[in-house]
PDB file of N, CA and C in Angstrom:
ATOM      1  N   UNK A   1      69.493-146.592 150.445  1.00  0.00           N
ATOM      2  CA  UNK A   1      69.996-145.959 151.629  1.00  0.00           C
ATOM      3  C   UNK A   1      70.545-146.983 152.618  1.00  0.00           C
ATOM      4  N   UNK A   2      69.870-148.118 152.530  1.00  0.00           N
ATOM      5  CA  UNK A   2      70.449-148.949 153.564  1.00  0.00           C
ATOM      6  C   UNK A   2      71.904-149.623 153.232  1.00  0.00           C
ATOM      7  N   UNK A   3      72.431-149.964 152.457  1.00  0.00           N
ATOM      8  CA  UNK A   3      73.424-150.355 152.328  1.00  0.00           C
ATOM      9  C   UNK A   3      74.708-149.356 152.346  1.00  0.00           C
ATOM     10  N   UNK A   4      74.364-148.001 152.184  1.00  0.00           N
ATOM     11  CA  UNK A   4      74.805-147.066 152.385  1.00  0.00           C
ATOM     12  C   UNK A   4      75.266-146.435 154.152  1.00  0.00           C
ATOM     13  N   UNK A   5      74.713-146.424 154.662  1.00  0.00           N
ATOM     14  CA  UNK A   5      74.462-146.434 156.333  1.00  0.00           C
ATOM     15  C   UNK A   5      74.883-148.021 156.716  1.00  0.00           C
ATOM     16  N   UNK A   6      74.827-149.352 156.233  1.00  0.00           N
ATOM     17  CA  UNK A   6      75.416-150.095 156.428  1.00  0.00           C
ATOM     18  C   UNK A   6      77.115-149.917 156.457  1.00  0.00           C
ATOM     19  N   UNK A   7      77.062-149.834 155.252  1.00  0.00           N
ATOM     20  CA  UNK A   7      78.920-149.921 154.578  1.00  0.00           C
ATOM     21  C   UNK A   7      79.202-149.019 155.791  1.00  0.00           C
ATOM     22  N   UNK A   8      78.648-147.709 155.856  1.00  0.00           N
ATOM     23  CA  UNK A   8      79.634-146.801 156.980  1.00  0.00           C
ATOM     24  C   UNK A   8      79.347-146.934 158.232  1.00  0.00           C
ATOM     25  N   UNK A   9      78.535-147.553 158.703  1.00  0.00           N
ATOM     26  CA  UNK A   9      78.629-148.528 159.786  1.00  0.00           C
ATOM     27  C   UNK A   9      79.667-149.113 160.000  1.00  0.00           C
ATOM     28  N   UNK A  10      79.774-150.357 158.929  1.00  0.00           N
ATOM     29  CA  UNK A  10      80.878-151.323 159.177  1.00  0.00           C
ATOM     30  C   UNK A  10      82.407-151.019 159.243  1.00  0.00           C
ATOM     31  N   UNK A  11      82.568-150.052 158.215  1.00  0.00           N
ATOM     32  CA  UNK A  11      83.786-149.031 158.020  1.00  0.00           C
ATOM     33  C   UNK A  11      84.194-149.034 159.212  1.00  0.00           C
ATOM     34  N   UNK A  12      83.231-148.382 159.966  1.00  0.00           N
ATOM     35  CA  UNK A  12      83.438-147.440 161.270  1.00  0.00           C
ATOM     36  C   UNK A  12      83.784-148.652 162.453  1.00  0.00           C
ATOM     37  N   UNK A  13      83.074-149.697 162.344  1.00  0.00           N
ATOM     38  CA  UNK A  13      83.082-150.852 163.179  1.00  0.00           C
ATOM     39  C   UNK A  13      84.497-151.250 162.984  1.00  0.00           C
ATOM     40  N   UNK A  14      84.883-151.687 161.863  1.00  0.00           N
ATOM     41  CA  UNK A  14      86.122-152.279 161.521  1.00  0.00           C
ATOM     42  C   UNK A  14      87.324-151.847 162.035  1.00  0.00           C
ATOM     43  N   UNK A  15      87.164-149.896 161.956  1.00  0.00           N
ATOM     44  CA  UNK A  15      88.092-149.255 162.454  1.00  0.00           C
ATOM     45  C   UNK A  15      88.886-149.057 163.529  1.00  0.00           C
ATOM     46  N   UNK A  16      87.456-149.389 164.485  1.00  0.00           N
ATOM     47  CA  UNK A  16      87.475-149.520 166.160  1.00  0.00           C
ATOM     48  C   UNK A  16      88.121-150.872 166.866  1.00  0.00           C
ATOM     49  N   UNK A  17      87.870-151.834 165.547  1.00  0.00           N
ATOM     50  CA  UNK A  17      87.848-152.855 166.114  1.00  0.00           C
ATOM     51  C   UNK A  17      89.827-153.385 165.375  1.00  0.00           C
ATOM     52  N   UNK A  18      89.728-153.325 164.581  1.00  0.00           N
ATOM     53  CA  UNK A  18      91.342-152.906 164.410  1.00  0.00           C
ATOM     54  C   UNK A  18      92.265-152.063 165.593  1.00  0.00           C
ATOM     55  N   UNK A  19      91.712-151.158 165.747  1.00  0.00           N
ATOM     56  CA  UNK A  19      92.043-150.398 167.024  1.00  0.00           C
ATOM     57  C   UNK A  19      92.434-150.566 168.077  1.00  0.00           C
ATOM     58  N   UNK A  20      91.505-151.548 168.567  1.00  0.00           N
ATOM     59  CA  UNK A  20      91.385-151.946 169.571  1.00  0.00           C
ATOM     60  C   UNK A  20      92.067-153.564 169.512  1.00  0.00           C
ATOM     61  N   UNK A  21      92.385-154.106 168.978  1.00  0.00           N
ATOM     62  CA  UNK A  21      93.631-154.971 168.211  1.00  0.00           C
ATOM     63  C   UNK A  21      95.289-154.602 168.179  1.00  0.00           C
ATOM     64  N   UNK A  22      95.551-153.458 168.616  1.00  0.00           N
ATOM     65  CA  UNK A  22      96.582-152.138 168.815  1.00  0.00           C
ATOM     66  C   UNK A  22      97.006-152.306 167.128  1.00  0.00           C
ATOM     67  N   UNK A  23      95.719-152.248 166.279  1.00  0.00           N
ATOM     68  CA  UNK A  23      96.840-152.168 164.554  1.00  0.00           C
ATOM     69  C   UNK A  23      97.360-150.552 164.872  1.00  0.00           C
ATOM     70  N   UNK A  24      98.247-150.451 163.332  1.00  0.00           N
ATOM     71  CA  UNK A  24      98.508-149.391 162.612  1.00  0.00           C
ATOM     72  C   UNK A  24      97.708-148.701 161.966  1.00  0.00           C
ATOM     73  N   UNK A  25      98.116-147.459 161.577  1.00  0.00           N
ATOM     74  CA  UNK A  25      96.921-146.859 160.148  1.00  0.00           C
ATOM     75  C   UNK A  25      96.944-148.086 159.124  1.00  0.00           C
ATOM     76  N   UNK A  26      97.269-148.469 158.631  1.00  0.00           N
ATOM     77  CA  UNK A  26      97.118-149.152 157.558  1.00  0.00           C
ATOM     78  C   UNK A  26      96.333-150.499 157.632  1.00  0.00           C
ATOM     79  N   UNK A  27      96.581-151.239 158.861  1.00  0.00           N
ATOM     80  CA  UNK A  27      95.533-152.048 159.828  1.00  0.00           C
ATOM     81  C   UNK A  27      94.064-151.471 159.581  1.00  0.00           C
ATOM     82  N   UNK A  28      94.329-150.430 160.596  1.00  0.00           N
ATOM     83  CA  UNK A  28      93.078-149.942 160.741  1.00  0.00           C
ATOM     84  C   UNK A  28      91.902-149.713 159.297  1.00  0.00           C
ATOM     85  N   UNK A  29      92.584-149.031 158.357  1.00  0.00           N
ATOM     86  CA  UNK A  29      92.217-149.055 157.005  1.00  0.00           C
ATOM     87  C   UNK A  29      91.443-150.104 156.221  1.00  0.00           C
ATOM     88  N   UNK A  30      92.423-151.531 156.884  1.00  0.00           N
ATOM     89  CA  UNK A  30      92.143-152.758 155.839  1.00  0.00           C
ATOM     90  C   UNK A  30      90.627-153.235 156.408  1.00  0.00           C
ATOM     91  N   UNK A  31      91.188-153.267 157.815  1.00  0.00           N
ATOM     92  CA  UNK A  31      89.525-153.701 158.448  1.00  0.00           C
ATOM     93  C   UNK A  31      88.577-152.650 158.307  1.00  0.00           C
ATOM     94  N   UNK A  32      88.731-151.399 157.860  1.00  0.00           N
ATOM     95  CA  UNK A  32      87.512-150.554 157.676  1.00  0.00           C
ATOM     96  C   UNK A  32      87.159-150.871 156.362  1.00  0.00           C
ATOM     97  N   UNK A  33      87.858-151.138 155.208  1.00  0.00           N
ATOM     98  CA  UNK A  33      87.473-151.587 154.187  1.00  0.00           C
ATOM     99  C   UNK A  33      86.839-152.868 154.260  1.00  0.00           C
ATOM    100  N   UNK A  34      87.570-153.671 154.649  1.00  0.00           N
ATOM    101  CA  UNK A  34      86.626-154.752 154.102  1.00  0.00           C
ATOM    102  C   UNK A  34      85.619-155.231 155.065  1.00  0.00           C
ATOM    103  N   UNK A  35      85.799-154.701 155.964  1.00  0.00           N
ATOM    104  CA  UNK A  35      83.904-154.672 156.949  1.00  0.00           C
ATOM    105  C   UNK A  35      82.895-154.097 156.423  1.00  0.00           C
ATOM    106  N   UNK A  36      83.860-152.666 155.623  1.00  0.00           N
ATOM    107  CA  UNK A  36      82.244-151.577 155.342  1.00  0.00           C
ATOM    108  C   UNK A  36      81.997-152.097 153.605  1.00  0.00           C
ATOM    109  N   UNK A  37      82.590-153.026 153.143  1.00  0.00           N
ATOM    110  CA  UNK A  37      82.214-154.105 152.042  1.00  0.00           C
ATOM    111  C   UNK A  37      81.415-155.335 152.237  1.00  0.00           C
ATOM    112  N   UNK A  38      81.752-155.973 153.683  1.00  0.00           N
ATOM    113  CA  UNK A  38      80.983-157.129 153.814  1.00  0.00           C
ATOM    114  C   UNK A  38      79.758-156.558 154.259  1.00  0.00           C
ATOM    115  N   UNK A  39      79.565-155.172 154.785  1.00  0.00           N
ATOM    116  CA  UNK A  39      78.497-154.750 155.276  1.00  0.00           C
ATOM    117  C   UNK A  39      77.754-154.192 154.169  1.00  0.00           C
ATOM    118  N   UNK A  40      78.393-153.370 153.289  1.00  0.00           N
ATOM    119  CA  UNK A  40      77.200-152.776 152.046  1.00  0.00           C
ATOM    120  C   UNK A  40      76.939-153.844 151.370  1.00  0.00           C
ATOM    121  N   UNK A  41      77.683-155.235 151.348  1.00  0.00           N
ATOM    122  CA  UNK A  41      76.982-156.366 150.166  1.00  0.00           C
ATOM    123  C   UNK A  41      75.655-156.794 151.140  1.00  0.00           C
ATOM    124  N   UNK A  42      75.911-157.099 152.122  1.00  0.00           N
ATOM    125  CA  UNK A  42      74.798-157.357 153.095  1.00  0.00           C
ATOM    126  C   UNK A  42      73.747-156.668 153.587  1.00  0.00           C
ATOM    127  N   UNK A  43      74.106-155.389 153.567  1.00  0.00           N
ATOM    128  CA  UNK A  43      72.920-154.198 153.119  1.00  0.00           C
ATOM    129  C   UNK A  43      71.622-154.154 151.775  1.00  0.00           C
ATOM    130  N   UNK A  44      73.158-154.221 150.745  1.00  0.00           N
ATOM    131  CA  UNK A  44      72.346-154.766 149.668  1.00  0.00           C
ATOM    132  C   UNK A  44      71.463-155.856 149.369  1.00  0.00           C
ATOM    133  N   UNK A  45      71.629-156.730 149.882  1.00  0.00           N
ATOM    134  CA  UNK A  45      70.746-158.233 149.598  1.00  0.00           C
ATOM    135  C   UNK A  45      69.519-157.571 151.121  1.00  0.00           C
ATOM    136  N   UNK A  46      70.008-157.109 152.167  1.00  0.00           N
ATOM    137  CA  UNK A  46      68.514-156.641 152.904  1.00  0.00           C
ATOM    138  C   UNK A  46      67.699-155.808 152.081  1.00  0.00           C
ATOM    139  N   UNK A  47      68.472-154.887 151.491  1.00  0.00           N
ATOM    140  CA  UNK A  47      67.229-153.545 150.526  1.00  0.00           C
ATOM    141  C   UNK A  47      66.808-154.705 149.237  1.00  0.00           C
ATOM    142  N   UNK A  48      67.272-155.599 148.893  1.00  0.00           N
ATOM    143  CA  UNK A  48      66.605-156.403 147.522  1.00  0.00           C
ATOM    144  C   UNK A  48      65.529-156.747 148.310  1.00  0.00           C
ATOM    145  N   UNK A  49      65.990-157.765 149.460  1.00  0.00           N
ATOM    146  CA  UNK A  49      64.667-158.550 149.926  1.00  0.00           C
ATOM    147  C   UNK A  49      63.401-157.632 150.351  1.00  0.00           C
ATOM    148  N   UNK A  50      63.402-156.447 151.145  1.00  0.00           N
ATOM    149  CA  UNK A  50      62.425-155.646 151.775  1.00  0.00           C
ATOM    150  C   UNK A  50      61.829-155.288 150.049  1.00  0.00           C
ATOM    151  N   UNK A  51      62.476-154.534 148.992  1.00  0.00           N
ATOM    152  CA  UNK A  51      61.648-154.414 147.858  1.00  0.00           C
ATOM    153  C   UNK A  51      61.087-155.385 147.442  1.00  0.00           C
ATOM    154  N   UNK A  52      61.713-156.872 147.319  1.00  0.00           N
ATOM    155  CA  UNK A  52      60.958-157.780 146.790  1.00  0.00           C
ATOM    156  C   UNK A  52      59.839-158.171 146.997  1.00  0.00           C
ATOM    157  N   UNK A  53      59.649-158.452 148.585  1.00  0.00           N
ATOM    158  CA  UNK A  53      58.556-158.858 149.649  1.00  0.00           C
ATOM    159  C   UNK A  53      57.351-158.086 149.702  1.00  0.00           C
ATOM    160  N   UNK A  54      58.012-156.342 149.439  1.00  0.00           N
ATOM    161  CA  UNK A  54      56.841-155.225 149.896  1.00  0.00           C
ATOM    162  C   UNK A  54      55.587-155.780 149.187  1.00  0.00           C
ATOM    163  N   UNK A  55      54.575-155.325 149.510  1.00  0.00           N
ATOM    164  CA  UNK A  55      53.276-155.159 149.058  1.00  0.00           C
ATOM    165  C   UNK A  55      53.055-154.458 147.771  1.00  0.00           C
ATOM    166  N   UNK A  56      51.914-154.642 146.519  1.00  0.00           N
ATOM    167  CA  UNK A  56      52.302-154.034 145.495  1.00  0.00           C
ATOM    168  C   UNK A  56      51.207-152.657 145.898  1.00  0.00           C
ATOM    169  N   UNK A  57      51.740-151.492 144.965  1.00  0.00           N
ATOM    170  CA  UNK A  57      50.987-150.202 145.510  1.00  0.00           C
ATOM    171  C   UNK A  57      50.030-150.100 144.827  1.00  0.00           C
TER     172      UNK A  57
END
């Protein structure tokens, strides 16, 4: 779940922030992609580490 809610986080971040850059749609697009990518890989390596670390049940 977390890398999931990450990625569309970042998506969403990227979008705004393109935006606010005065891009185009297609601007806007590139930075929603590859934010809500740098964000689900970075999501991902947080959900590895929290499973790795947890306590065993």
């Amino acid at each position: 779940m977390i890398p999931l809610i990450m990625g569309i986080a970042g998506a969403i971040w990227g979008w705004m922030r393109a935006a606010k850059r005065g891009g185009n749609t297609l601007d806007k697009l590139q930075y929603a992609a590859g934010h809500g990518i740098a964000f689900l890989v970075l999501g991902l390596f947080i959900g590895i580490v929290i499973v790795r670390t947890a306590p065993p049940m």
